[in-house]
C-alpha atoms as a PDB file:
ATOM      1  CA  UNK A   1       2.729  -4.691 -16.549  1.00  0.00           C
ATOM      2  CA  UNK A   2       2.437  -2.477 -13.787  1.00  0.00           C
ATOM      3  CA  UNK A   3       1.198  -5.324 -11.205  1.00  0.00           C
ATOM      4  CA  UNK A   4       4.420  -6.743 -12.064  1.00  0.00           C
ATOM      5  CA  UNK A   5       6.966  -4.002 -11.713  1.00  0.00           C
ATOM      6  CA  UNK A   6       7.502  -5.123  -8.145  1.00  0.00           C
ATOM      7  CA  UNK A   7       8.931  -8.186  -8.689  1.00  0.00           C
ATOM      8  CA  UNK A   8      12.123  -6.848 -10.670  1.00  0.00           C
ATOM      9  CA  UNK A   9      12.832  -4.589  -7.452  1.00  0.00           C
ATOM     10  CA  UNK A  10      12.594  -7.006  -4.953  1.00  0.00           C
ATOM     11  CA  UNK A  11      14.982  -9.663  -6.586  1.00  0.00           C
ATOM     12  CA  UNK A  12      17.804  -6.551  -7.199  1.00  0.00           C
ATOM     13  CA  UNK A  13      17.278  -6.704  -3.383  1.00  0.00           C
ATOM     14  CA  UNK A  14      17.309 -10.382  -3.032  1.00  0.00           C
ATOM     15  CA  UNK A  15      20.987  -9.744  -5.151  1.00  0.00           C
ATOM     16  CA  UNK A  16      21.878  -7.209  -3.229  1.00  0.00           C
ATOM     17  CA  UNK A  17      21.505  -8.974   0.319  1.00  0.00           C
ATOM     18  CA  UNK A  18      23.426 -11.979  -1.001  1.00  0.00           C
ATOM     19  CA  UNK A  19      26.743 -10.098  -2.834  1.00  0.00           C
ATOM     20  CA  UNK A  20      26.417  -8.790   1.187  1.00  0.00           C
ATOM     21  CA  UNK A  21      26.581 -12.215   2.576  1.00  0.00           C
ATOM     22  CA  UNK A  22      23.326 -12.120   3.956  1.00  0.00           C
ATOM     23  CA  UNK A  23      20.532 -14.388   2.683  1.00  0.00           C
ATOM     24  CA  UNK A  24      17.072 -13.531   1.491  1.00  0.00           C
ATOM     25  CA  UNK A  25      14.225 -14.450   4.133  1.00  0.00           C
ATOM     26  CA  UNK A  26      16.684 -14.985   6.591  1.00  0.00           C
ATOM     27  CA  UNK A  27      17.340 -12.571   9.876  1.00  0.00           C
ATOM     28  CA  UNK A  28      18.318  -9.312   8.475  1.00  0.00           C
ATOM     29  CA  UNK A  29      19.961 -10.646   5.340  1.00  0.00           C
ATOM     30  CA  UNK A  30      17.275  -8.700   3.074  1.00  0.00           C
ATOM     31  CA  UNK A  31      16.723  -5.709   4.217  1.00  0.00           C
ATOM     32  CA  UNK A  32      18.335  -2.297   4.649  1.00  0.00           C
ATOM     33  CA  UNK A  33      16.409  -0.927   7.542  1.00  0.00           C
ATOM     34  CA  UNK A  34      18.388  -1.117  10.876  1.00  0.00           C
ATOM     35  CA  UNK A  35      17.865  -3.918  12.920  1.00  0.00           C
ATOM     36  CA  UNK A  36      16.834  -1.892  15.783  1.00  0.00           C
ATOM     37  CA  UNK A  37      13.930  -0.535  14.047  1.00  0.00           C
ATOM     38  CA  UNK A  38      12.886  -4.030  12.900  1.00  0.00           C
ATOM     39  CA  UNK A  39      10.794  -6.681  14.786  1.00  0.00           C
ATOM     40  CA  UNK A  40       9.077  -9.914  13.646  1.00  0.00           C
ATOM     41  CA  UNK A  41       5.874 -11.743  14.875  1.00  0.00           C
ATOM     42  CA  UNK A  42       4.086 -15.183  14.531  1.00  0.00           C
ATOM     43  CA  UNK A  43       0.748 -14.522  13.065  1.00  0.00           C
ATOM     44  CA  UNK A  44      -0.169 -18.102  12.868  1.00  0.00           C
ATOM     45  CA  UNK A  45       2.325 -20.321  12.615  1.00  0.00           C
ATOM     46  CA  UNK A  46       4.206 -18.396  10.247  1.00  0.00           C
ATOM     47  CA  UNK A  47       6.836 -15.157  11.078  1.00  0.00           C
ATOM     48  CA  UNK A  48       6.480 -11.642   9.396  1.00  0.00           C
ATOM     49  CA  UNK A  49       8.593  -8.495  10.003  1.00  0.00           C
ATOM     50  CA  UNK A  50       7.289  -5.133  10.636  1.00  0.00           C
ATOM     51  CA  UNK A  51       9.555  -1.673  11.044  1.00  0.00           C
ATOM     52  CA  UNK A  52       7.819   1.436  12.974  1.00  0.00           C
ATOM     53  CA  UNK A  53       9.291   5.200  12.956  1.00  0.00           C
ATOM     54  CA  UNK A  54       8.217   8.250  14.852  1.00  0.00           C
ATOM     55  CA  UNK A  55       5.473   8.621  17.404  1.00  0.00           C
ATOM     56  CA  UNK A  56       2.003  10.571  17.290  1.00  0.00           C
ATOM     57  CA  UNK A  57      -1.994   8.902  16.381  1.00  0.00           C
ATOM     58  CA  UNK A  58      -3.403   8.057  13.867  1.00  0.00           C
ATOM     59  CA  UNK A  59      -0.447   5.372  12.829  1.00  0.00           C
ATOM     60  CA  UNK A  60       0.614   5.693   9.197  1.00  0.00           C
ATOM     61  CA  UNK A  61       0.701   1.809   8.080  1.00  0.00           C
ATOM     62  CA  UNK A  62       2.243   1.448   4.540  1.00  0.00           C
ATOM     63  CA  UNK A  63       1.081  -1.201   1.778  1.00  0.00           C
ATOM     64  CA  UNK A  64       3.588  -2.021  -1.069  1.00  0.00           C
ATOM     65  CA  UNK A  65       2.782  -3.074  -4.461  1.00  0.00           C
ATOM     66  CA  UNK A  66       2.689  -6.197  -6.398  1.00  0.00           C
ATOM     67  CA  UNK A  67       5.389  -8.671  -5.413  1.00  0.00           C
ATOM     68  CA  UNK A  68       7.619  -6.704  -3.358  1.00  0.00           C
ATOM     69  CA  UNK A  69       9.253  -6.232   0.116  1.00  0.00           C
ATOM     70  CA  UNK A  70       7.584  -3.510   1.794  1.00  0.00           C
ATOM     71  CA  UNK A  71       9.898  -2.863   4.269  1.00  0.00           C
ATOM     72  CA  UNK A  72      12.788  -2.249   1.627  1.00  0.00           C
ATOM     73  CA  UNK A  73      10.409  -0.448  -0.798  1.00  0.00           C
ATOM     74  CA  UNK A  74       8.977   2.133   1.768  1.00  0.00           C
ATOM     75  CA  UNK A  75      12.823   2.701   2.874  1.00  0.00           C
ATOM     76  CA  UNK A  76      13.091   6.252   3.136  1.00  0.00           C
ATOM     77  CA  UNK A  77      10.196   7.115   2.910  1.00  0.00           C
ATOM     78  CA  UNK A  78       8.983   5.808   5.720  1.00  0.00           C
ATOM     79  CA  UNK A  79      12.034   8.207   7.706  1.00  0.00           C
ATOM     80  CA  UNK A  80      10.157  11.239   6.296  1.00  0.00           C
ATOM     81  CA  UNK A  81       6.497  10.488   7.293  1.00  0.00           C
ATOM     82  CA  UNK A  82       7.766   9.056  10.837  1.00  0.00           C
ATOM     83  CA  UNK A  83       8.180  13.207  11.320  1.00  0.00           C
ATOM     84  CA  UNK A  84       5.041  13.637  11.369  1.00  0.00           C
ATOM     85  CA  UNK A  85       3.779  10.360  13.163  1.00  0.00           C
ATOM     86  CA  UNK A  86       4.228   6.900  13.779  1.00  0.00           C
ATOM     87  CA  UNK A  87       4.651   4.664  10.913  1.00  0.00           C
ATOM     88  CA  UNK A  88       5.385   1.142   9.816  1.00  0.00           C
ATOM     89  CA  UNK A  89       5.869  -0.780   6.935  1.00  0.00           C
ATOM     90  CA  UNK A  90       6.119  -4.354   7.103  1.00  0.00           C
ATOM     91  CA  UNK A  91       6.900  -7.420   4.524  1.00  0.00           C
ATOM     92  CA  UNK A  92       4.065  -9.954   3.324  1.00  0.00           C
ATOM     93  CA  UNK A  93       3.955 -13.447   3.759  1.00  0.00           C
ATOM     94  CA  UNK A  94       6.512 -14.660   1.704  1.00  0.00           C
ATOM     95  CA  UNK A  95       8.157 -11.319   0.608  1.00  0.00           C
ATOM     96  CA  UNK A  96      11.657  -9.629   2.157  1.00  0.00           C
ATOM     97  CA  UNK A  97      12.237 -11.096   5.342  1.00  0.00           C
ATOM     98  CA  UNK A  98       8.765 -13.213   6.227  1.00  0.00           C
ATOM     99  CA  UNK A  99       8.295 -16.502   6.097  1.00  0.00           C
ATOM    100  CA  UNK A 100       6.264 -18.565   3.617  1.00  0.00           C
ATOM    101  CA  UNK A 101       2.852 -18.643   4.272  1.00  0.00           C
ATOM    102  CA  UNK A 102       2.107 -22.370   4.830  1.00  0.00           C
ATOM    103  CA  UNK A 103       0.271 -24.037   1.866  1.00  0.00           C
ATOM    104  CA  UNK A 104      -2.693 -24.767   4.291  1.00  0.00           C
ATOM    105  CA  UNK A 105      -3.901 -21.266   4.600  1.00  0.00           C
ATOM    106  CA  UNK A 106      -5.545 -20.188   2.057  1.00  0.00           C
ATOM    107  CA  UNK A 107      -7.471 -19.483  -0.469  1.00  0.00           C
ATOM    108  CA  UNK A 108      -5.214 -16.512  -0.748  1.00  0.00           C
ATOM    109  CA  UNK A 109      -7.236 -13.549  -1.423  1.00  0.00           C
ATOM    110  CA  UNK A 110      -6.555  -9.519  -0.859  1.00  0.00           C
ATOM    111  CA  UNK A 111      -8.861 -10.124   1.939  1.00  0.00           C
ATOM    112  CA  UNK A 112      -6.724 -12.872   3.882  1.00  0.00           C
ATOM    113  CA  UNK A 113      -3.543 -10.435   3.260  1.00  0.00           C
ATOM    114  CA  UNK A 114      -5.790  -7.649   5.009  1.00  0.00           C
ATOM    115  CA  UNK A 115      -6.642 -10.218   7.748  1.00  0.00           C
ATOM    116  CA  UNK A 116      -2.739 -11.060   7.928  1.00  0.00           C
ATOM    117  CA  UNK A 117      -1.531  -7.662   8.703  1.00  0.00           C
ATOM    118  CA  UNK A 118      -4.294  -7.003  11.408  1.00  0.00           C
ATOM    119  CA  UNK A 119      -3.240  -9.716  13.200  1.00  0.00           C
ATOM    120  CA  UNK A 120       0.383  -8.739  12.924  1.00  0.00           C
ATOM    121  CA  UNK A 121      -0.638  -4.993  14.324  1.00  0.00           C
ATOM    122  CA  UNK A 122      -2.772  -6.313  17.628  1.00  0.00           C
ATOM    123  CA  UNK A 123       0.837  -9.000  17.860  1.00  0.00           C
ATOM    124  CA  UNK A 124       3.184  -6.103  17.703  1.00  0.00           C
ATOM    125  CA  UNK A 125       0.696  -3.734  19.888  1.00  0.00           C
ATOM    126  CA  UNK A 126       0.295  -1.074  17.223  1.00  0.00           C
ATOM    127  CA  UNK A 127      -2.949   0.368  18.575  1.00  0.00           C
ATOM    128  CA  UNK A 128      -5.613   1.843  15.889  1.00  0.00           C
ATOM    129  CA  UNK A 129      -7.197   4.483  14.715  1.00  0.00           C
ATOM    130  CA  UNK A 130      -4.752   3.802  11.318  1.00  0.00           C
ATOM    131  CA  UNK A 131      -4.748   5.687   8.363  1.00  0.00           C
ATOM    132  CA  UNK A 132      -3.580   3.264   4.977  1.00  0.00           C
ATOM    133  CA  UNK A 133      -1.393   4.234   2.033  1.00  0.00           C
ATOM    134  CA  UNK A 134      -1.667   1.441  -0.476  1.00  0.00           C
ATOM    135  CA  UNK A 135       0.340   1.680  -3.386  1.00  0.00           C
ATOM    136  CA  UNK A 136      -0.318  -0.388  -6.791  1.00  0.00           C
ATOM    137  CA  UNK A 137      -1.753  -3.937  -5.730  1.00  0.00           C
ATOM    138  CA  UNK A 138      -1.445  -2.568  -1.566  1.00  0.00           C
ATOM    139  CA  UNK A 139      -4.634  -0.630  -2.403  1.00  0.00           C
ATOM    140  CA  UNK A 140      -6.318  -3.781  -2.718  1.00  0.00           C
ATOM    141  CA  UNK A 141      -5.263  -4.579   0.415  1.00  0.00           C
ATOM    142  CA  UNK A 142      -5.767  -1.756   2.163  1.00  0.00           C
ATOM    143  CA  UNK A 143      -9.388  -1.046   0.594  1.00  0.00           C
ATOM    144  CA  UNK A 144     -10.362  -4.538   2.415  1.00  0.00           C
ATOM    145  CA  UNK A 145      -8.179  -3.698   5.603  1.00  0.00           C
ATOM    146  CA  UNK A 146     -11.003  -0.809   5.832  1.00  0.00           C
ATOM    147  CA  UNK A 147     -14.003  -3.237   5.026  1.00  0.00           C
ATOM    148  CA  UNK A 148     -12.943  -5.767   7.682  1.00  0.00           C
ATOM    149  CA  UNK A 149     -11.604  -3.470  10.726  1.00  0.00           C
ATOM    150  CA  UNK A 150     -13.911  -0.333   9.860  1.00  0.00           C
ATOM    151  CA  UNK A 151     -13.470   1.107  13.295  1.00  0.00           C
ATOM    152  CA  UNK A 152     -10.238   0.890  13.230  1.00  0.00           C
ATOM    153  CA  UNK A 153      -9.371   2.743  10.165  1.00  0.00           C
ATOM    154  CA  UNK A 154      -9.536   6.355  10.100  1.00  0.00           C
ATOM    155  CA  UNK A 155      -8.264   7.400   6.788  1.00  0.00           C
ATOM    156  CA  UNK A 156      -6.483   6.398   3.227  1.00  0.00           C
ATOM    157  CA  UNK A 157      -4.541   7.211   0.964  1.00  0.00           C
ATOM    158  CA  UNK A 158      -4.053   5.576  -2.680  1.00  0.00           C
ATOM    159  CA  UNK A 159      -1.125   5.786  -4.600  1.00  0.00           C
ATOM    160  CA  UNK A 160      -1.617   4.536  -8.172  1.00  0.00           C
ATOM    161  CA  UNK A 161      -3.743   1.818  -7.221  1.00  0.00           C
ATOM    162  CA  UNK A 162      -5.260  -1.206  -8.801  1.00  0.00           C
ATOM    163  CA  UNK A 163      -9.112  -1.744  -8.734  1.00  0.00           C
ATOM    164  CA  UNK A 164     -11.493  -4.091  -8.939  1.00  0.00           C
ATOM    165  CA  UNK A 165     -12.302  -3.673 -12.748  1.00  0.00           C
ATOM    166  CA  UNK A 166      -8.379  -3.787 -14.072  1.00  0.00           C
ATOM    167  CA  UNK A 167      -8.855  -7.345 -13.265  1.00  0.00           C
ATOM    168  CA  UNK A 168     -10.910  -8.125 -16.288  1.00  0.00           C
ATOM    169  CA  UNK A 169      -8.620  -6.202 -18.324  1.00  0.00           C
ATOM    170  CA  UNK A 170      -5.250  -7.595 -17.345  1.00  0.00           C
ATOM    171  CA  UNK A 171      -7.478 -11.572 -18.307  1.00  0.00           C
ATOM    172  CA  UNK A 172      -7.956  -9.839 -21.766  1.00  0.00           C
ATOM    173  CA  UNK A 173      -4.039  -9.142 -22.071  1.00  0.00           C
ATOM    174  CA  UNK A 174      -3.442 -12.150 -20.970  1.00  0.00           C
ATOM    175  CA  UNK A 175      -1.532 -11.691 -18.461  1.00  0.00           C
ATOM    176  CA  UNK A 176      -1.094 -14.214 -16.409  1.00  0.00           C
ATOM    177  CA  UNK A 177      -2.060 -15.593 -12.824  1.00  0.00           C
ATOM    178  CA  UNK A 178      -1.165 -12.829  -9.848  1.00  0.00           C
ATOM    179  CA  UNK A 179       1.428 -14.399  -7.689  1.00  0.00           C
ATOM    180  CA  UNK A 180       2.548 -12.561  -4.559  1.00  0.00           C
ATOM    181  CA  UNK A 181       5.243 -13.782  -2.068  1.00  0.00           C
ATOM    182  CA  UNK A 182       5.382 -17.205  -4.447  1.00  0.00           C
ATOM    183  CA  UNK A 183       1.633 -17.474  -3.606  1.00  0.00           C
ATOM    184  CA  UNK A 184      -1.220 -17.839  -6.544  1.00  0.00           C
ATOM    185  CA  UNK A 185      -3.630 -15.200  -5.355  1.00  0.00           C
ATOM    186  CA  UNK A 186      -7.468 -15.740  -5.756  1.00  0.00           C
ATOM    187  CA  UNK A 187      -8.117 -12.970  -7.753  1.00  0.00           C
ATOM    188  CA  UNK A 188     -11.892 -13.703  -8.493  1.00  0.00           C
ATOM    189  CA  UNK A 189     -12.775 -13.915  -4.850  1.00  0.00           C
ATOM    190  CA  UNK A 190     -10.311 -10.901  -4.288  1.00  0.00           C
ATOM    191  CA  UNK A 191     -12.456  -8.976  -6.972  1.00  0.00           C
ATOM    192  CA  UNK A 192     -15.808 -10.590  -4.888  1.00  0.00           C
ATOM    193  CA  UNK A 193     -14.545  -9.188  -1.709  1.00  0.00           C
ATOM    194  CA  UNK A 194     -13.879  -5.746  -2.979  1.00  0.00           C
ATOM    195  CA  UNK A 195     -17.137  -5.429  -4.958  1.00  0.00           C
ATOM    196  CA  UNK A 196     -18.800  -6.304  -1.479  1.00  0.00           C
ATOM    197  CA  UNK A 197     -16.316  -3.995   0.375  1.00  0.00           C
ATOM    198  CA  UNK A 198     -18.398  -0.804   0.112  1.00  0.00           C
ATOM    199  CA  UNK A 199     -16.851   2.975   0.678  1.00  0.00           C
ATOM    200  CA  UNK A 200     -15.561   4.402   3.469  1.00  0.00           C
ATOM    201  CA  UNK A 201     -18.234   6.824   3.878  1.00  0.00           C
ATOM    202  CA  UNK A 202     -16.792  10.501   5.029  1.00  0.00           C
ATOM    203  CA  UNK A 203     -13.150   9.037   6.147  1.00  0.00           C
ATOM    204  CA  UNK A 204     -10.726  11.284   4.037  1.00  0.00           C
ATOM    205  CA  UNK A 205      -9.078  10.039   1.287  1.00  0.00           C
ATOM    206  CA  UNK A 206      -6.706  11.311  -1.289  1.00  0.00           C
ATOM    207  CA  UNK A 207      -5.994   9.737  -4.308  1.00  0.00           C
ATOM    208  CA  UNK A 208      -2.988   9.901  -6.059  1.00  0.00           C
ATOM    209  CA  UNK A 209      -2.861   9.295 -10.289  1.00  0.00           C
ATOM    210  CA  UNK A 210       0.804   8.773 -11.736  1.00  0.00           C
ATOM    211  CA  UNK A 211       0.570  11.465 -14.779  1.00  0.00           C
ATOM    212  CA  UNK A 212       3.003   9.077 -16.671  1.00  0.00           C
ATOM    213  CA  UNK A 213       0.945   5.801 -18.052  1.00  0.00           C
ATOM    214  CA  UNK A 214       3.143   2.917 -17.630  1.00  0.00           C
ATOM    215  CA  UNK A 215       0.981   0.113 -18.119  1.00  0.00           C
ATOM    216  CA  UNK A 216      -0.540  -2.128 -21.170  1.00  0.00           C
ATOM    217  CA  UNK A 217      -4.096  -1.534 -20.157  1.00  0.00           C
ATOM    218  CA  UNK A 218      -6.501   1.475 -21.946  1.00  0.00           C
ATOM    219  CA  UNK A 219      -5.283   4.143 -20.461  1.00  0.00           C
ATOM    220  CA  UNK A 220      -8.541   5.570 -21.040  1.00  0.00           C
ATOM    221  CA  UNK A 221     -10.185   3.184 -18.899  1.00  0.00           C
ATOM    222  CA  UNK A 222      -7.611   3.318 -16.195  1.00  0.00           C
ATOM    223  CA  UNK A 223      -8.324   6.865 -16.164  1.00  0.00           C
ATOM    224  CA  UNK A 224     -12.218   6.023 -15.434  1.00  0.00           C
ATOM    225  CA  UNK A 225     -10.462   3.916 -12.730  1.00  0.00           C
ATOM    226  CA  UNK A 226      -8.556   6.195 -11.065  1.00  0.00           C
ATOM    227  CA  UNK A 227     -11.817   8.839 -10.905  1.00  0.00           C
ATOM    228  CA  UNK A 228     -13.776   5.922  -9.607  1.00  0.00           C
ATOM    229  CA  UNK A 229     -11.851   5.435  -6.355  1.00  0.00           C
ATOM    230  CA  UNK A 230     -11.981   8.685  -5.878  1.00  0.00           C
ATOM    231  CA  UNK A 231     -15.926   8.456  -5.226  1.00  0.00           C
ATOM    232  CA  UNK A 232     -15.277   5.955  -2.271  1.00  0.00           C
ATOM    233  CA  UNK A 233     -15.442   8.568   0.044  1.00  0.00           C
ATOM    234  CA  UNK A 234     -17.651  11.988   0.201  1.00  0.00           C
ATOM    235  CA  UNK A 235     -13.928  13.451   1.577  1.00  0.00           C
ATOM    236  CA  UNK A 236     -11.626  12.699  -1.281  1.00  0.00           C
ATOM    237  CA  UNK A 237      -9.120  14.184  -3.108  1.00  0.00           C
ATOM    238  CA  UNK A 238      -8.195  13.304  -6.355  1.00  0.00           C
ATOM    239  CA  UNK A 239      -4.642  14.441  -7.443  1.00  0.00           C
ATOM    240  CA  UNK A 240      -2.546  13.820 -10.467  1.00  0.00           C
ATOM    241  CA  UNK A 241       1.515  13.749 -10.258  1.00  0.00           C
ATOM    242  CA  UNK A 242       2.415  15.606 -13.217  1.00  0.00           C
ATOM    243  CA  UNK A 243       5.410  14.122 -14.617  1.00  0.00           C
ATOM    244  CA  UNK A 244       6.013  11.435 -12.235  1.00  0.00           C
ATOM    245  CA  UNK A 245       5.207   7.429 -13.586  1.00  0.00           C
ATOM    246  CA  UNK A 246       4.054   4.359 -11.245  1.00  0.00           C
ATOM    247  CA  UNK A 247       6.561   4.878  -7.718  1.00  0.00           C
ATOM    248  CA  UNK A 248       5.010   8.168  -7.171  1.00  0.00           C
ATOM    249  CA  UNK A 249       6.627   8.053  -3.591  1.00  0.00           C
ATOM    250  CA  UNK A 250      10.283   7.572  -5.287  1.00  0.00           C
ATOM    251  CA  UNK A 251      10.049  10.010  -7.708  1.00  0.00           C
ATOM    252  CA  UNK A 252       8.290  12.644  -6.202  1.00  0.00           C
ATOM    253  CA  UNK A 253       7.427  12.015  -2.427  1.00  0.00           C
ATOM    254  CA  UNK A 254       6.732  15.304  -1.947  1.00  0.00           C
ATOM    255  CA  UNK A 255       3.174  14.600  -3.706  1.00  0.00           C
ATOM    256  CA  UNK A 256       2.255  11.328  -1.781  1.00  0.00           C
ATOM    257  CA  UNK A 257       3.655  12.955   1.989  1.00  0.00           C
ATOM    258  CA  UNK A 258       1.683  15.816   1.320  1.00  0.00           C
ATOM    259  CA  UNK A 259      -1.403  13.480   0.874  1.00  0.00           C
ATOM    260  CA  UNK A 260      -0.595  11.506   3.862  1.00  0.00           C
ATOM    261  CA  UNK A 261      -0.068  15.135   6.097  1.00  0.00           C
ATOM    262  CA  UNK A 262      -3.291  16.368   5.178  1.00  0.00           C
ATOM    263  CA  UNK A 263      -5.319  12.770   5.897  1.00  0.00           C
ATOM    264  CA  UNK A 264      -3.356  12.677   9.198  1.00  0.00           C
ATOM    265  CA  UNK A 265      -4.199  16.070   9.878  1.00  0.00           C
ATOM    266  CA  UNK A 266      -8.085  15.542   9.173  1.00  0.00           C
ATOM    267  CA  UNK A 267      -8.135  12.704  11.346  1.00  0.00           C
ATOM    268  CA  UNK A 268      -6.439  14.918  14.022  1.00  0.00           C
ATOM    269  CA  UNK A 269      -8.591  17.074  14.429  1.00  0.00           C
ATOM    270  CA  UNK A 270     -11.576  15.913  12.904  1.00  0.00           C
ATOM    271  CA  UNK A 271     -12.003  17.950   9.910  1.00  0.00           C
ATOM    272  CA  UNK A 272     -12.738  17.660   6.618  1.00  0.00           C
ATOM    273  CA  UNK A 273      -9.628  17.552   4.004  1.00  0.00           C
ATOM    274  CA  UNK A 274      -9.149  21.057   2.476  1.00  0.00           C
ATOM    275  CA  UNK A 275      -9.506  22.038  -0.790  1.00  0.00           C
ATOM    276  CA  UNK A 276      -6.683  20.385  -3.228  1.00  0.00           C
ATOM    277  CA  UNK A 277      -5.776  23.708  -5.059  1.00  0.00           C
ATOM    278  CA  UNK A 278      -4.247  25.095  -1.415  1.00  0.00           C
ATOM    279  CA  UNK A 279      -1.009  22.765  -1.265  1.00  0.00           C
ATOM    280  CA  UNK A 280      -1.082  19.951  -4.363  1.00  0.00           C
ATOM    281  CA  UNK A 281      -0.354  21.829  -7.007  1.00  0.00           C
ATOM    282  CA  UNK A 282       2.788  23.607  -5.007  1.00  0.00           C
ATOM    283  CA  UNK A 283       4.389  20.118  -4.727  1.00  0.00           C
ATOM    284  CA  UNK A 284       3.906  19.364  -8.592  1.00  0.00           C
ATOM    285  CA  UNK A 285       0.327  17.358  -8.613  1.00  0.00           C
ATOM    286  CA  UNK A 286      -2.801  18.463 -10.672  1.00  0.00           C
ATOM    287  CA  UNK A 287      -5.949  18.880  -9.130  1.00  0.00           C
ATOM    288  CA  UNK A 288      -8.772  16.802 -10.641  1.00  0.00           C
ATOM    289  CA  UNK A 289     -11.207  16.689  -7.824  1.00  0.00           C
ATOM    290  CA  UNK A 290     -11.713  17.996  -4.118  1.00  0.00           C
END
């Protein structure tokens, strides 16, 4: 399943960190980032990591999949965005390096992981305006990031995210509860709290489909998907990685950096995005909207 991919990478890291003597969760046992780019925060009780790059506004914040350390699984990356302008990656509650979230917070929802990583910005004094590159599950995240903090989000980007309405699917395959970071998350309030989340008006967005299906679900319907979160903003992009499956950004980050240039630049200078067909298709993605 793809919500489930992420699990499998961040337990050959878990492996990895402990053949190295180091120990998963514990200083910098679990990750491969140098420590000096590496910092950790209480956001209630609880410590998470964060790692920033580079320099410039807006702040690039990256938002791993399903299950995985985002600090590890933005590695590298993360080096070749952080030439055009800060960025940071950090791990969720539970994941990498960060602690446990404590059984008494909760319910766990998309929406308290949103809520989770704002605090751990304003604690780390990461000032907005942000733009959000979700990937997989992340887009959940970030989708309600932009809900809840509005102001302070000036642009997306979605790499082959999940939406609201795979939910019902993934119940019909039974698949299985979604657990993140060893927590059960609430994914019928997650799917409330998106439904309620609205669009993000004219904030640019670019969408990225993988143009390999690696998932159980109709790929029809993921297809209607895909087009649909394109419509969250009257600035989108809609761009299909020819060739590439789910980790768009490992396989071909030339597709997901140009996305992330071209929202930075919008927000920069307060444009629109322009048109898809003048740089996508030179770095192997398919125009299907914008």
């Amino acid at each position: 399943m793809r919500r489930k991919v992420g699990s499998a990478v961040i337990a050959c890291w878990v492996l990895l960190a402990l053949a190295c003597g180091g120990a998963a969760g514990g200083e910098l046992g679990g990750s491969q980032t140098p420590a000096a780019l590496l910092k950790r925060f209480d956001v209630g009780g609880y410590r998470m990591w964060i790692s920033c790059q580079g320099s410039g506004s807006p702040t690039v914040i990256l938002e791993v999949g399903y299950d995985s350390s985002g600090i590890d699984g933005w590695f590298g990356f993360q080096s070749l965005v952080s030439e055009t302008t800060r960025v940071c990656s950090y791990d969720r509650a539970g994941l990498g390096m960060s602690d446990p979230r404590p059984v008494s917070v909760g319910p766990v929802t998309s929406g308290l992981q949103a809520d989770e990583l704002h605090t751990l910005l304003g604690d780390a004094g990461i000032p907005p305006p942000y733009v959000l590159l979700g990937h997989s599950y992340g887009g959940m995240i970030v989708r309600l990031f932009a809900a809840r903090y509005p102001d302070e989000t000036a642009g997306m980007v979605l790499e082959d995210s999940s939406q609201e309405d795979e939910v019902a699917l993934y119940k019909e395959a039974h698949a299985g509860p979604w657990i993140d970071g060893g927590a059960k998350i609430d994914i019928t309030r997650t799917v409330a709290q998106l439904r309620a989340a609205g669009t993000l008006g004219a904030k640019p967005l670019v969408v990225v489909t993988a143009g390999i299906y690696e998932d159980v679900l109709d790929p029809v319907a993921e297809a209607r998907i895909q087009d649909e979160l394109a419509t969250l903003s009257t600035d989108s992009v809609h761009v299909l990685a020819v060739g590439v499956g789910h980790f768009i950004h490992d396989e071909r980050p030339s597709i997901v950096l140009e996305a992330v240039k071209e929202v930075v630049d919008a927000v920069r200078n307060s444009e629109a995005l322009p048109p898809c067909a003048r740089s996508f298709p030179a770095v192997g993605g398919k125009c299907l909207s914008g």
